[in-house]
Protein backbone atom coordinates (compact mmCIF):
# COMPACT_ATOMS: atom_id res chain seq x y z
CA UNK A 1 70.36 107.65 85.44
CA UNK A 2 71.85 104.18 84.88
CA UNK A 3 74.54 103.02 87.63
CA UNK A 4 77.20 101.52 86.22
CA UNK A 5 80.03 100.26 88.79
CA UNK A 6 83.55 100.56 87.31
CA UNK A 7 86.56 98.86 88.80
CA UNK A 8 88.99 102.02 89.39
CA UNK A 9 91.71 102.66 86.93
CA UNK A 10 94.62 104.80 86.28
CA UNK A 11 95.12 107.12 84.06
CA UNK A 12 97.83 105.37 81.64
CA UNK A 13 94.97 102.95 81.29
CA UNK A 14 91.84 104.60 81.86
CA UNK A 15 92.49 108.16 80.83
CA UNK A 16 88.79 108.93 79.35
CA UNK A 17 87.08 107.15 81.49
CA UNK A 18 88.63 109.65 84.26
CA UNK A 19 87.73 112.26 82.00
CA UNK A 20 84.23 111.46 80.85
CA UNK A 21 83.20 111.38 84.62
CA UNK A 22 85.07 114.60 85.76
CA UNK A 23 83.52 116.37 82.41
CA UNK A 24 80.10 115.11 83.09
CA UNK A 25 80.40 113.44 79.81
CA UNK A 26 78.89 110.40 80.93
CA UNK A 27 76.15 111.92 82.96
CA UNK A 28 74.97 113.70 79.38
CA UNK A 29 74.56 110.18 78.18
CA UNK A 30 72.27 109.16 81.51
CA UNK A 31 75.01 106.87 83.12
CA UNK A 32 76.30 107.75 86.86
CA UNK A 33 79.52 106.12 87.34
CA UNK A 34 80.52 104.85 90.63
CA UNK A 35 84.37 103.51 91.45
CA UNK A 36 84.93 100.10 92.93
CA UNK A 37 87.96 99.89 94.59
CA UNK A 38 90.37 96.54 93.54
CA UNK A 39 92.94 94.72 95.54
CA UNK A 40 96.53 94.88 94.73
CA UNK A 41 99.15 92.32 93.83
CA UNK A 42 102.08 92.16 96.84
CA UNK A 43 104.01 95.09 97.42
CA UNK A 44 107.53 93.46 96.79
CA UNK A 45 109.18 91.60 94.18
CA UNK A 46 110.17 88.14 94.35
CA UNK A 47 112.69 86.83 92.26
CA UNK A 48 112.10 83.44 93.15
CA UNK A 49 108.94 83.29 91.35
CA UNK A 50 109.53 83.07 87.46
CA UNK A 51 106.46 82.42 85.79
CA UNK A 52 102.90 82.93 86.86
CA UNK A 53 102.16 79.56 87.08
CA UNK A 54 99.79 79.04 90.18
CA UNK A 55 98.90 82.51 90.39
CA UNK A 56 95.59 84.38 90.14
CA UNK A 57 94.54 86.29 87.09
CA UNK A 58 92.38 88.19 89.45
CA UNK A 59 95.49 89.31 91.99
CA UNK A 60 94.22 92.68 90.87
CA UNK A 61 91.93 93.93 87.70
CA UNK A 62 88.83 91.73 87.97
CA UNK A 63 89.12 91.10 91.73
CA UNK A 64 85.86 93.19 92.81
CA UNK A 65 84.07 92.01 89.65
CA UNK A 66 84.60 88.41 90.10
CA UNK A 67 83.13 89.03 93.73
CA UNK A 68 79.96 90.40 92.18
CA UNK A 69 81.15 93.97 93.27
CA UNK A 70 81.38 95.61 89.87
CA UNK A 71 79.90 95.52 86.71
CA UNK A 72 82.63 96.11 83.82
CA UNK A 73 86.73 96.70 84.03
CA UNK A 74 89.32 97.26 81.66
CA UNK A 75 92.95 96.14 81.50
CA UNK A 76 95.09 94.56 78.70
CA UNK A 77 94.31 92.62 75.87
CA UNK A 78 95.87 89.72 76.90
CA UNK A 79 95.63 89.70 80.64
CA UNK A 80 91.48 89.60 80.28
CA UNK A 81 91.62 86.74 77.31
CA UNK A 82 92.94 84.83 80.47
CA UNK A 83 90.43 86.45 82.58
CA UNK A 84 87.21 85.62 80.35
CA UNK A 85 88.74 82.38 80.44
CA UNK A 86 89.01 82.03 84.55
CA UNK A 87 86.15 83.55 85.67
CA UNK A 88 83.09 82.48 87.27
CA UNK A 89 81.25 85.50 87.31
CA UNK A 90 80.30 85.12 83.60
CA UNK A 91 82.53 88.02 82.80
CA UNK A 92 83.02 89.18 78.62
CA UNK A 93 85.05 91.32 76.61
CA UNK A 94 82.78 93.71 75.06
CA UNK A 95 85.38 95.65 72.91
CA UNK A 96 88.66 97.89 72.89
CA UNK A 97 89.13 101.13 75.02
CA UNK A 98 90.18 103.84 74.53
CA UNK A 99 93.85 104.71 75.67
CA UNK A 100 96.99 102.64 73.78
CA UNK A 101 98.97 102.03 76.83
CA UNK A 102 102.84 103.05 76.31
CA UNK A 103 105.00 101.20 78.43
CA UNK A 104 109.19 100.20 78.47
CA UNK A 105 111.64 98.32 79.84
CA UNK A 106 113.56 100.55 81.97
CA UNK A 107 117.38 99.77 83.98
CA UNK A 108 119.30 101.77 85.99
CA UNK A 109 122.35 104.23 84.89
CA UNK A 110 124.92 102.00 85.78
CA UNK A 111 123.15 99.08 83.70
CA UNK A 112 125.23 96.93 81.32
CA UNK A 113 122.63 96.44 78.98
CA UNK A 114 121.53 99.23 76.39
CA UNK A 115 119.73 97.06 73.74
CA UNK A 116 117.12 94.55 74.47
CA UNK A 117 119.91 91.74 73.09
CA UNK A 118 121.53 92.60 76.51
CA UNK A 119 119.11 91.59 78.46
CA UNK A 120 119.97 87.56 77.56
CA UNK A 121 119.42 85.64 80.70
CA UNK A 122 118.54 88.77 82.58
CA UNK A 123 115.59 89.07 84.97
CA UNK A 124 113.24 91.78 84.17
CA UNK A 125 110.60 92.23 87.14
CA UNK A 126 107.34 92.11 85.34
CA UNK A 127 103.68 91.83 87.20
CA UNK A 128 102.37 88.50 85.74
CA UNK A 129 98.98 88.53 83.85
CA UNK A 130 99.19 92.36 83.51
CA UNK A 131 99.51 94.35 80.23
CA UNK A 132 103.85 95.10 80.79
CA UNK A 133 104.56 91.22 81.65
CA UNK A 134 102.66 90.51 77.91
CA UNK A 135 104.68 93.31 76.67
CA UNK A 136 108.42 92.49 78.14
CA UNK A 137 107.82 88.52 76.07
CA UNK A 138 106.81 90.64 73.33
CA UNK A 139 108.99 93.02 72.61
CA UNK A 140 111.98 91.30 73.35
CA UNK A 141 111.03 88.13 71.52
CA UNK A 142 112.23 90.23 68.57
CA UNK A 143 115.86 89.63 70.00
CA UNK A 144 115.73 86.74 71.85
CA UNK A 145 115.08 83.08 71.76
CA UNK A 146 112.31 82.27 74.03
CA UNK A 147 115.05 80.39 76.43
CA UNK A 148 116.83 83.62 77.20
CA UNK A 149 114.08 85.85 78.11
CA UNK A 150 113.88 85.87 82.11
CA UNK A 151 111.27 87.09 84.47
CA UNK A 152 110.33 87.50 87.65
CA UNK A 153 107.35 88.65 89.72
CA UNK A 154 106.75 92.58 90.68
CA UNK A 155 104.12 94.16 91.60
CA UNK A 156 101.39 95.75 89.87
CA UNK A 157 102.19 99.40 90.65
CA UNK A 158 104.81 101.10 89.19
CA UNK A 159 105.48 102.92 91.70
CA UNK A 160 106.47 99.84 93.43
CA UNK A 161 108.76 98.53 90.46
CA UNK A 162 110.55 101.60 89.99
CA UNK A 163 111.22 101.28 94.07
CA UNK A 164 112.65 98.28 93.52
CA UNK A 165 114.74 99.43 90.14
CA UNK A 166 116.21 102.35 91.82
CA UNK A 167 116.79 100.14 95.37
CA UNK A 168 118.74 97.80 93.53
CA UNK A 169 116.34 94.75 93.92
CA UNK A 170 116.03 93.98 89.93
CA UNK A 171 118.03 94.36 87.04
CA UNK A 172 115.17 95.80 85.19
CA UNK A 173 111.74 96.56 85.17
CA UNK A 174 108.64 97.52 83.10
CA UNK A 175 106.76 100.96 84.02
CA UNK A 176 103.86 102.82 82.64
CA UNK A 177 103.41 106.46 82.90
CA UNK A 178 104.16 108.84 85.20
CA UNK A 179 106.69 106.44 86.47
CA UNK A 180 108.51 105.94 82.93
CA UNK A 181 108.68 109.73 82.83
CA UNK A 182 110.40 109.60 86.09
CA UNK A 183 112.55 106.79 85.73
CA UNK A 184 114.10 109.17 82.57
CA UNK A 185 114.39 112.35 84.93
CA UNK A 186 116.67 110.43 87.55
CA UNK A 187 119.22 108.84 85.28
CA UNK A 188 117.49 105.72 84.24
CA UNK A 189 117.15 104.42 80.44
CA UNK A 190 114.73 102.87 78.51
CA UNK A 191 115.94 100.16 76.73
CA UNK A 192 113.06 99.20 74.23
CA UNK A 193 109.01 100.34 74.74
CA UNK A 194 106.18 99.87 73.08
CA UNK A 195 102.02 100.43 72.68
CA UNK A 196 99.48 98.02 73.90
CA UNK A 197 95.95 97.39 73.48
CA UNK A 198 93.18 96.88 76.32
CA UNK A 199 89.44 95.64 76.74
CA UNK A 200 87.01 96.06 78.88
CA UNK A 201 84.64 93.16 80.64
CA UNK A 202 81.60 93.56 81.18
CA UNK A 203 78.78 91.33 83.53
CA UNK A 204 75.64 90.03 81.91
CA UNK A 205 73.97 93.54 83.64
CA UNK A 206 75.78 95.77 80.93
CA UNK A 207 72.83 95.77 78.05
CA UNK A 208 73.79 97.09 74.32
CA UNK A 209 71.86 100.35 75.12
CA UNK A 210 74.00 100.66 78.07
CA UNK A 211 77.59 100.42 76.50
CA UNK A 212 76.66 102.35 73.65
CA UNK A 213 76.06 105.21 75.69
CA UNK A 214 79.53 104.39 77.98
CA UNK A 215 81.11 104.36 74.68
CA UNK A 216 79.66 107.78 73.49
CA UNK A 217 80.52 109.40 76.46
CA UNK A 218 84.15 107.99 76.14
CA UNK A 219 84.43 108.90 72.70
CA UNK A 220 83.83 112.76 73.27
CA UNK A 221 86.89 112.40 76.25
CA UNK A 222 88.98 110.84 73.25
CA UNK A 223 87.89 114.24 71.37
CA UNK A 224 88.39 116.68 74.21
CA UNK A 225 91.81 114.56 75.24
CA UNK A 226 93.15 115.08 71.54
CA UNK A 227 92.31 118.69 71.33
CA UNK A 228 94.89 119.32 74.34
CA UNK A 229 97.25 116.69 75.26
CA UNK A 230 99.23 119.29 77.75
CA UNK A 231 95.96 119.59 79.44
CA UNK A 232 95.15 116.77 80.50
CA UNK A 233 98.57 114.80 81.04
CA UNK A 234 98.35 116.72 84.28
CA UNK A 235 96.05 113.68 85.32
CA UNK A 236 99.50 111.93 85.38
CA UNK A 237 100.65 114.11 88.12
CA UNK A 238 97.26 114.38 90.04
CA UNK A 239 96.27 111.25 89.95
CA UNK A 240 99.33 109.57 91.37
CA UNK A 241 100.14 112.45 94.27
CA UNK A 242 100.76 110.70 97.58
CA UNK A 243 101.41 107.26 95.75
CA UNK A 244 105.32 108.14 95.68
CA UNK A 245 107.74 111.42 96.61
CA UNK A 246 109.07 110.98 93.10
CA UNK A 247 105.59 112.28 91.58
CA UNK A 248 106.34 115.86 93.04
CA UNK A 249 108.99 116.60 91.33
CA UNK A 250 106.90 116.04 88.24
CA UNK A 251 105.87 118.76 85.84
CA UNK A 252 103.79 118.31 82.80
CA UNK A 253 106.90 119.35 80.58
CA UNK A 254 108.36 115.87 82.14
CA UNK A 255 106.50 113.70 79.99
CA UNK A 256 106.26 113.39 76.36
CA UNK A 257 103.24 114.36 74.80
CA UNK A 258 103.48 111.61 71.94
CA UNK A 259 103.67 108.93 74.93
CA UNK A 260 100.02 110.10 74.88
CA UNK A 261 98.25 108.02 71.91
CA UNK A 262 93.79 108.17 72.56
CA UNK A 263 92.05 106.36 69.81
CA UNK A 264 88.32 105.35 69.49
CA UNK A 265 86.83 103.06 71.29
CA UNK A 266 86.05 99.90 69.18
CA UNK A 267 85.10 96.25 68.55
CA UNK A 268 88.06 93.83 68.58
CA UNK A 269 89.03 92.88 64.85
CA UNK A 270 88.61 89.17 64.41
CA UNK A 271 91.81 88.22 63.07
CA UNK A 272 93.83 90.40 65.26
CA UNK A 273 92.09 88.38 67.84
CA UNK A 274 93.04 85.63 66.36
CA UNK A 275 96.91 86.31 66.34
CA UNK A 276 96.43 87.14 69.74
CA UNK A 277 94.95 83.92 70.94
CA UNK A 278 97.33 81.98 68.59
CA UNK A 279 100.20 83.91 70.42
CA UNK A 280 99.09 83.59 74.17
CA UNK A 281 98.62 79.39 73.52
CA UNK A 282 102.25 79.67 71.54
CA UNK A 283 103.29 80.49 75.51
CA UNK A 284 100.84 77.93 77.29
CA UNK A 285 99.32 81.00 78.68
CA UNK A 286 95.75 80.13 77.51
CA UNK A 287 93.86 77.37 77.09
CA UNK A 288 92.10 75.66 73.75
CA UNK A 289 88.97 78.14 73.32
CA UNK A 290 86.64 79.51 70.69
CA UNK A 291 86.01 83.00 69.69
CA UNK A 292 82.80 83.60 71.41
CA UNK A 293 84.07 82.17 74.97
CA UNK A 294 87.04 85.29 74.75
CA UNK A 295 83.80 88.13 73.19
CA UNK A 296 80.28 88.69 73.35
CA UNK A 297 80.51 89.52 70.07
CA UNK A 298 76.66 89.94 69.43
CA UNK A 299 77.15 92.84 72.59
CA UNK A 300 79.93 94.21 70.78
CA UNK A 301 78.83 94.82 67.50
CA UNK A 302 75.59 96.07 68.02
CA UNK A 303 76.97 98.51 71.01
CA UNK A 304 79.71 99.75 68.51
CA UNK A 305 77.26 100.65 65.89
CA UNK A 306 75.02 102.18 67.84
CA UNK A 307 77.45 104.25 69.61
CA UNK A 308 78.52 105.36 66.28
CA UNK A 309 75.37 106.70 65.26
């Protein structure tokens, strides 16, 4: 069997991963899986701090990686073209996974603002470098000039931003699943969401061979996932039990099932890539770089195509 250490993950971003392992999906394709467990950003938010300037990429996915303590992680698309770019553990994106992350912009009851227009000059608590702080400039740069679109810094967890929604400490705040789901049980509204791609990285350890067979595996949870979304949204509710009270009160007829989007797992495209890069310099969140600094694209193509055969 082939050890490969994994950074742990979530289900609203590592869904088939979870279920590969629990299947013994990945075991059929001679991989053994073992968890790494990350650090996490602070527990509070901070409205003082307004743009991630100064702060780590690593706060939390790529943290036990960069410390030579795991071999591959996945997060957002943009958070780990940052990533490749910071790290000094030689880390690469290898290609797309599997889940499309949904994720929204969520206020309280009593909020003022119902359309993403209202939210001019508003702070919305996002966690910097991960996938819902890429996601609040993008979907309300559809509204907004640039100049008008406020942040500040929240934690990773959404348990802890949807603490500090319902507390009163922000105006607004982004959450992923179960904690959207939540946030629309007790009162709150959504003002705008939205779908989001991630990576994973990979060391210099993960061979083509290797992938491919991570990527089989993870394909057949995509299938088995599909078959019975009901199912296996209940990882939504056991995953997150003892995180927050809130997650109790849960059932699976609390979410909605077409929050639930599992696609195959695949290379990058190059000129979405491109847009993407373009975009994240357009904010001064990247620096100058070329293609094969952000991909291992040799790794990636040849893992894709074998894992398709």
């Amino acid at each position: 069997m082939k050890k490969m250490r994994l950074e742990t993950t979530s289900p609203f971003q590592g869904l088939a991963e979870l279920v590969a392992d629990d299947e013994g999906l990945f075991a059929e394709e001679g991989i053994e899986i073992e968890w790494i467990k990350r650090a996490n950003t602070p527990r509070k938010a901070d409205p003082k701090i307004t743009t991630p300037d100064g702060l780590s990429a690593f706060g939390s996915h790529g943290e036990a990686f960069e410390k030579g303590g795991a071999d591959m992680y996945n997060a957002c698309e943009w958070g780990n073209y940052r990533r490749v770019q910071d790290t000094s553990a030689k880390g690469r994106q290898l290609g797309r996974r599997s889940i499309m992350v949904w994720a929204g912009i969520v206020v309280r009851e009593d909020s003022e603002a119902y359309s993403p227009q209202q939210l001019a000059n508003k702070q919305v608590a996002v966690p910097y470098y991960f996938g819902t702080h890429y996601l609040t400039y993008q979907m309300l740069e559809g509204f907004l000039p640039r100049d008008l679109i406020k942040t500040c810094r929240a934690p990773n967890g959404s348990a802890a931003r949807y603490d500090a929604l319902m507390n009163g400490d922000v105006e607004a705040t982004t959450l992923t699943e179960p904690y959207l789901s939540l946030a629309e049980k007790n009162g709150c509204r959504i003002v705008i969401e939205g779908m989001y791609h991630g990576t994973e990285v990979a060391s210099e350890d993960i061979d083509v061979d290797t992938y491919a067979a991570f990527n089989r595996a993870v394909k057949k949870a995509v299938r088995l996932i599909n078959s019975d979304k009901k199912r296996f949204m209940q990882y939504f509710i056991d995953r997150h039990k003892g995180q927050h009270p809130g997650i109790d009160t849960l059932t699976v007829d609390d979410f909605r099932l077409s929050r639930l989007q599992m696609v195959d797992p695949a290379p990058i495209p190059e000129e979405e890539l491109q847009r993407t890069y373009d975009w994240m310099r357009s904010w001064d969140m990247i620096d100058e770089l070329s293609p094969d600094v952000l991909v291992d694209v040799h790794r990636q193509q040849a893992a894709h195509v074998q894992a398709a055969e």
